[in-house]
N, C-alpha and C. Protein backbone atom coordinates (compact mmCIF):
# COMPACT_ATOMS: atom_id res chain seq x y z
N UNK A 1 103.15 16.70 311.65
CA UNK A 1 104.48 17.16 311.30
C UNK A 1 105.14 16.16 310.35
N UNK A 2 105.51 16.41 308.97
CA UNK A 2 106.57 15.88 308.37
C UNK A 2 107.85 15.64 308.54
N UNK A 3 108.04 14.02 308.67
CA UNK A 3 109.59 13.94 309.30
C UNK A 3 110.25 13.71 307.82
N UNK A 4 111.72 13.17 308.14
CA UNK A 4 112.85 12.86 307.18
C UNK A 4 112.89 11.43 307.16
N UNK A 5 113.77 11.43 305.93
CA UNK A 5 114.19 9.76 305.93
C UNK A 5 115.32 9.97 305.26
N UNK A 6 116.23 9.01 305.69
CA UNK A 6 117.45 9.33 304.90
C UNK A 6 117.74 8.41 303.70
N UNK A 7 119.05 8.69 303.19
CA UNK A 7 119.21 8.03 302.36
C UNK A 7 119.08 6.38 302.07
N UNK A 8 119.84 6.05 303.61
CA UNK A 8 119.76 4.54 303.44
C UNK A 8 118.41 3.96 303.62
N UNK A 9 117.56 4.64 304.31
CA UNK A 9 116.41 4.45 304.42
C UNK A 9 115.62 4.40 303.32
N UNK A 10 115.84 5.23 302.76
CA UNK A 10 114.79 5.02 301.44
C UNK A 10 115.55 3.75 300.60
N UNK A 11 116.90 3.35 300.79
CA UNK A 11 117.19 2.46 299.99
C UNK A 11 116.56 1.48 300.50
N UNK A 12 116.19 1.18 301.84
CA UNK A 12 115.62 0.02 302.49
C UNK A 12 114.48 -0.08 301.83
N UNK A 13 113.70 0.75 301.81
CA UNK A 13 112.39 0.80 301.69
C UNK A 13 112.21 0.20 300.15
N UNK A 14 112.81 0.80 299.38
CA UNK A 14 112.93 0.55 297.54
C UNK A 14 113.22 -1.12 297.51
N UNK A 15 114.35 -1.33 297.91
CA UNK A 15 114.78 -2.38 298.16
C UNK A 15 113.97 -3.77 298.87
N UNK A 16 112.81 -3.42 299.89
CA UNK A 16 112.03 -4.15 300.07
C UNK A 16 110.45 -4.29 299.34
N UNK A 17 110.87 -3.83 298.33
CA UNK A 17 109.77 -3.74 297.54
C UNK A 17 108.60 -2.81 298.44
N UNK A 18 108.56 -2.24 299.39
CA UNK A 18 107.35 -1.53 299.52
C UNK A 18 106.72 -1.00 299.28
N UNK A 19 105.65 -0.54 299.11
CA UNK A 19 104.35 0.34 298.30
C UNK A 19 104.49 1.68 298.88
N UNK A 20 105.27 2.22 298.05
CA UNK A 20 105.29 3.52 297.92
C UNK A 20 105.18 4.62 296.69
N UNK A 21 104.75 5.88 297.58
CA UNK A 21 105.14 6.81 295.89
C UNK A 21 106.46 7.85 296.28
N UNK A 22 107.06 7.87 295.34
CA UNK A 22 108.16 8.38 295.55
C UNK A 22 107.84 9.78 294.54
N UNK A 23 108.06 11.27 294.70
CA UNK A 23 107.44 12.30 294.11
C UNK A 23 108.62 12.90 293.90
N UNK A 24 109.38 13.67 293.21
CA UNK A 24 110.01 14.82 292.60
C UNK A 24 109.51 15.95 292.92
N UNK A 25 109.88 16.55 293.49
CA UNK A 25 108.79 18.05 293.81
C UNK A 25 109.84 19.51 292.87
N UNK A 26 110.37 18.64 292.14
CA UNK A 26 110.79 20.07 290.79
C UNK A 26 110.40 20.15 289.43
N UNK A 27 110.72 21.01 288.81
CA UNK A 27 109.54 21.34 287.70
C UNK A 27 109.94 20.39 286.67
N UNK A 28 109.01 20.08 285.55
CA UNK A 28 109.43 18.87 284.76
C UNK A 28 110.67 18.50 284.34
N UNK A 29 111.10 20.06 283.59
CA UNK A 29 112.58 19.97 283.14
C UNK A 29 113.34 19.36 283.84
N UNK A 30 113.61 19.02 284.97
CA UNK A 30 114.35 18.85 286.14
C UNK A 30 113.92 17.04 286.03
N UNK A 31 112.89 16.95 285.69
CA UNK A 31 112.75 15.25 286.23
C UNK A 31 113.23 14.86 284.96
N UNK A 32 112.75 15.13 284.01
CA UNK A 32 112.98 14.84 282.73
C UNK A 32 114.59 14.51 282.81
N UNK A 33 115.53 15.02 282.79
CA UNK A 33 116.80 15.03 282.99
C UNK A 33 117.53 13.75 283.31
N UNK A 34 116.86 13.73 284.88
CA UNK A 34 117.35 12.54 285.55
C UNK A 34 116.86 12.20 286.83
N UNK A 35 116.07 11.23 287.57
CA UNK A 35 115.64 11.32 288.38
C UNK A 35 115.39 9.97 289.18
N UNK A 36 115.49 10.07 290.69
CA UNK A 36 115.51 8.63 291.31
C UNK A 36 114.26 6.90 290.88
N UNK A 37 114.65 6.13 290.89
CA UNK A 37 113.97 4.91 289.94
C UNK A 37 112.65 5.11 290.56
N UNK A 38 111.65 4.93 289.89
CA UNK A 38 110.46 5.12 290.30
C UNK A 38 109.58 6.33 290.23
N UNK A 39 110.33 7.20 290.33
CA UNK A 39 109.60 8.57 290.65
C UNK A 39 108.49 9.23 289.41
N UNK A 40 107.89 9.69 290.21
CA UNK A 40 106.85 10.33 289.69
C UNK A 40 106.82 12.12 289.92
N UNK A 41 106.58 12.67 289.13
CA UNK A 41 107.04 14.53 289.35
C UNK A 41 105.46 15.10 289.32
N UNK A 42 105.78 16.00 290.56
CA UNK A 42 104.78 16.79 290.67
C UNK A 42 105.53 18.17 291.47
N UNK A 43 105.51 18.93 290.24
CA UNK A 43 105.99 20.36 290.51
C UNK A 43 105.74 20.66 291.83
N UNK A 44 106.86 21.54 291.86
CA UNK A 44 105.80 22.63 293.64
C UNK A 44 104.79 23.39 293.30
N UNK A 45 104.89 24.05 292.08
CA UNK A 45 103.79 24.71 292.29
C UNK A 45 102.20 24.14 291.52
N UNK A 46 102.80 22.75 291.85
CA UNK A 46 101.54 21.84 290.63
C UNK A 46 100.63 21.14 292.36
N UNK A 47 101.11 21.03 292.81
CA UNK A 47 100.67 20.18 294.23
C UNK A 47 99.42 19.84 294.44
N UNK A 48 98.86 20.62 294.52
CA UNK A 48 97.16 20.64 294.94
C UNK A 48 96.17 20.57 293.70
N UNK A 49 96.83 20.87 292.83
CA UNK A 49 96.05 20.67 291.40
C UNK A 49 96.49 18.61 290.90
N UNK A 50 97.29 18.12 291.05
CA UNK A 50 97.81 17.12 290.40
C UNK A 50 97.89 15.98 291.61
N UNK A 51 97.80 16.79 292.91
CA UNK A 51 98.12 15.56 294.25
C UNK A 51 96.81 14.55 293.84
N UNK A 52 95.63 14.92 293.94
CA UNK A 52 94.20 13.99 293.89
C UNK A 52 94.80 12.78 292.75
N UNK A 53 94.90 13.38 291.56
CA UNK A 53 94.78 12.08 290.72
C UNK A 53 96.20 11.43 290.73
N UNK A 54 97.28 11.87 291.03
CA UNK A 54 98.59 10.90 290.91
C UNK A 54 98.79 10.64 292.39
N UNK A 55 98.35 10.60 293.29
CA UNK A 55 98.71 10.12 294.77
C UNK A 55 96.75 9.91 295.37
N UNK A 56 95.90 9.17 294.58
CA UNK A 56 94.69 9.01 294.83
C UNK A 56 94.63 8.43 296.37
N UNK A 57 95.43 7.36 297.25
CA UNK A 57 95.13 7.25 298.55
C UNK A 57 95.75 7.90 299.65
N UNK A 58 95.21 9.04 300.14
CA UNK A 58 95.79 9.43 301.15
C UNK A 58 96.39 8.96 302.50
N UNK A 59 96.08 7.71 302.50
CA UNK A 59 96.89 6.72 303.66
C UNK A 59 98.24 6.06 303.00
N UNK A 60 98.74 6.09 301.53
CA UNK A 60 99.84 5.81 300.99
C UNK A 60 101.12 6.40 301.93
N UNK A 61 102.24 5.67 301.70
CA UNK A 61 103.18 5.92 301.97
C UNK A 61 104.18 6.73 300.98
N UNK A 62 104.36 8.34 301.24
CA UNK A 62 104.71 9.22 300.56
C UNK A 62 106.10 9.05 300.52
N UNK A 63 107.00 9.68 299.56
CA UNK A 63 108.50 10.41 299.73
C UNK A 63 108.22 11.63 298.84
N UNK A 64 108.51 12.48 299.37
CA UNK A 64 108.74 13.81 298.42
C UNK A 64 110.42 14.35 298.59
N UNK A 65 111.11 13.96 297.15
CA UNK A 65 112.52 14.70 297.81
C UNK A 65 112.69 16.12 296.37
N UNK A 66 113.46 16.37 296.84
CA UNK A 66 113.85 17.99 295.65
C UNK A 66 115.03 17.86 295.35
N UNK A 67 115.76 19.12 294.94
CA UNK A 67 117.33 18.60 294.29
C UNK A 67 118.64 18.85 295.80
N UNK A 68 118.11 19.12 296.55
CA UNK A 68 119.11 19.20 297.55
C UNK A 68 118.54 19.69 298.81
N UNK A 69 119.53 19.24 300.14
CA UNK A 69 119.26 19.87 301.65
C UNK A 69 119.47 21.89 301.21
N UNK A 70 120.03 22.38 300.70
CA UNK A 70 119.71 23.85 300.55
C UNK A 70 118.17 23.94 299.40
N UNK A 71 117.59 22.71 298.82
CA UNK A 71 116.54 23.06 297.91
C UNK A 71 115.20 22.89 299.31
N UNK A 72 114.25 23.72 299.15
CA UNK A 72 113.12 23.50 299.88
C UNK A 72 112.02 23.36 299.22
N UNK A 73 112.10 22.84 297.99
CA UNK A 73 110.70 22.27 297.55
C UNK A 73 110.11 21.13 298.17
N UNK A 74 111.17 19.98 298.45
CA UNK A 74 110.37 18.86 298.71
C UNK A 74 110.15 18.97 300.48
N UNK A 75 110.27 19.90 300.90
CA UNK A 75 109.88 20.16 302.42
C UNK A 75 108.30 21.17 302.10
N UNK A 76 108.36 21.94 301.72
CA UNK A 76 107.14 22.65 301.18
C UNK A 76 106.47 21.84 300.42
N UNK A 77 106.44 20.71 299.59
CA UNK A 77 105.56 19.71 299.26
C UNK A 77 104.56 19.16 300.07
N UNK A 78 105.53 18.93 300.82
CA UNK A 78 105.52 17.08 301.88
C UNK A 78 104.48 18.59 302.91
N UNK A 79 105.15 19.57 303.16
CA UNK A 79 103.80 20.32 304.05
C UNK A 79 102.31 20.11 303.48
N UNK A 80 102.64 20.89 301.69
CA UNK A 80 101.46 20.47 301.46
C UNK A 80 100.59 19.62 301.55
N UNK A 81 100.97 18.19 300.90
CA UNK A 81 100.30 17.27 300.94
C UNK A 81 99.91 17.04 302.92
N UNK A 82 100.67 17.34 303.20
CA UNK A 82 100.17 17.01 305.07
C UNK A 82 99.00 18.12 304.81
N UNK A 83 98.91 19.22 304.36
CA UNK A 83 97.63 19.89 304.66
C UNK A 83 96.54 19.13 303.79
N UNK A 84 96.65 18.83 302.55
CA UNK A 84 95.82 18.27 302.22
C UNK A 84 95.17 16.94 302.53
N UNK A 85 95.56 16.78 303.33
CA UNK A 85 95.34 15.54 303.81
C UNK A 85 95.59 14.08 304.15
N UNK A 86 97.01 14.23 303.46
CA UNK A 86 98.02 13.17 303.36
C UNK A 86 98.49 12.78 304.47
N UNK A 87 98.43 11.19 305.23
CA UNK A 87 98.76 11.07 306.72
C UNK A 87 99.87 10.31 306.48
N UNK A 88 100.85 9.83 305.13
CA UNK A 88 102.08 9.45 305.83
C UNK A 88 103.38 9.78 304.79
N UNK A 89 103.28 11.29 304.64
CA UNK A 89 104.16 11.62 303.78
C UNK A 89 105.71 12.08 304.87
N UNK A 90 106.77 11.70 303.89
CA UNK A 90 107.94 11.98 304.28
C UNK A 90 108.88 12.63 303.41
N UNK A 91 109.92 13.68 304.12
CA UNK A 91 110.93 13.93 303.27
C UNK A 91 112.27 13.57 302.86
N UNK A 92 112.39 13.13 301.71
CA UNK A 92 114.20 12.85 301.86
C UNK A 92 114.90 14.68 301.41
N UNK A 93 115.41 14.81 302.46
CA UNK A 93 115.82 16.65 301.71
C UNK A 93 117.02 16.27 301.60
N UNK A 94 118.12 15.17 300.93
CA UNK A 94 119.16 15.20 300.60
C UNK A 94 118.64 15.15 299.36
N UNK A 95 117.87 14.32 298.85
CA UNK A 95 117.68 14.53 297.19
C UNK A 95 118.19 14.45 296.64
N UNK A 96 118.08 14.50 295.22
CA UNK A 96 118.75 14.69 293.93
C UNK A 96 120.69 14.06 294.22
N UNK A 97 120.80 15.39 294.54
CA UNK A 97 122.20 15.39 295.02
C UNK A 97 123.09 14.38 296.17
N UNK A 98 122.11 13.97 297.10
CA UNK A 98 122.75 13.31 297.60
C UNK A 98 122.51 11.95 297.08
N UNK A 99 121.63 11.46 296.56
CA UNK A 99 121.67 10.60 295.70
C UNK A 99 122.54 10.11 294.72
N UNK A 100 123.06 11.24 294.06
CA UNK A 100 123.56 11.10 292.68
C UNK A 100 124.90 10.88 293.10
N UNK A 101 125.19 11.82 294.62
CA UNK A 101 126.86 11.71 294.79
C UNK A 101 126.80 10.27 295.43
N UNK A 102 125.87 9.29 295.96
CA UNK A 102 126.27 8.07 296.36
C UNK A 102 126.18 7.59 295.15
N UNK A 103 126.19 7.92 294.23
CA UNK A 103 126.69 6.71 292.94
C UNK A 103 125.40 6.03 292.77
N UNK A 104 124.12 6.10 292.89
CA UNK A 104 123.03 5.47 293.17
C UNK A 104 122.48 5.32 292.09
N UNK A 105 121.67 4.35 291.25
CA UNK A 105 121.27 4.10 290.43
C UNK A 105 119.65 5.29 290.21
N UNK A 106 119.97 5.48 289.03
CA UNK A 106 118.75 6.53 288.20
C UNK A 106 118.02 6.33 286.73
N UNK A 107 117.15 7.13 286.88
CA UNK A 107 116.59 6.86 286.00
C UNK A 107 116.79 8.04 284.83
N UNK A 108 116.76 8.06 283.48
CA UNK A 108 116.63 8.81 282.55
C UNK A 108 115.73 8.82 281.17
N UNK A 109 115.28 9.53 280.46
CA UNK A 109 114.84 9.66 279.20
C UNK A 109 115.14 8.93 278.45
């Protein structure tokens, strides 16, 4: 089962330098735009085609978030990758949005 992590949590985590991948689960246009430091985008409907070569160890420590708690991509991600085989993926489903409204530092083009 895929759990959550919240906001401050993932700040912990960033913040302690830990080895993670942090994923975008919306379509490029969307990352392209603006998107949390680090991240790497892999569409929803790109998942299983693109998970192997940009998330190569499946014992990594995942985040998959989307653009909001009403968006369900990065919950339907984070399933995926759990089916595929991924043993420590998590979701932030505040995302995008709750990010952006804490004033949180981002990344852009």
């Amino acid at each position: 089962m895929i759990t959550n992590i919240t906001r401050n949590e993932l700040i912990e985590r960033l913040d302690s330098g830990c080895e993670l991948a942090l994923v975008e689960a919306l379509p490029s246009t969307s990352y392209n735009q603006a998107r949390l430091p680090g991240a790497i985008n892999i569409p929803p409907d790109q998942i299983s085609e693109l998970a192997a070569t940009l998330l190569p160890d499946k014992t990594a420590e995942i985040i998959v978030y989307s653009a909001s708690l009403a968006c369900l991509h990065s919950q339907e991600a984070a399933n995926e990758l759990g089916e595929l085989g991924y043993q420590n993926v998590r979701n932030y489903a505040g995302g995008k949005k709750d990010w952006f409204e804490a004033g949180l530092r981002i990344e852009v083009i």
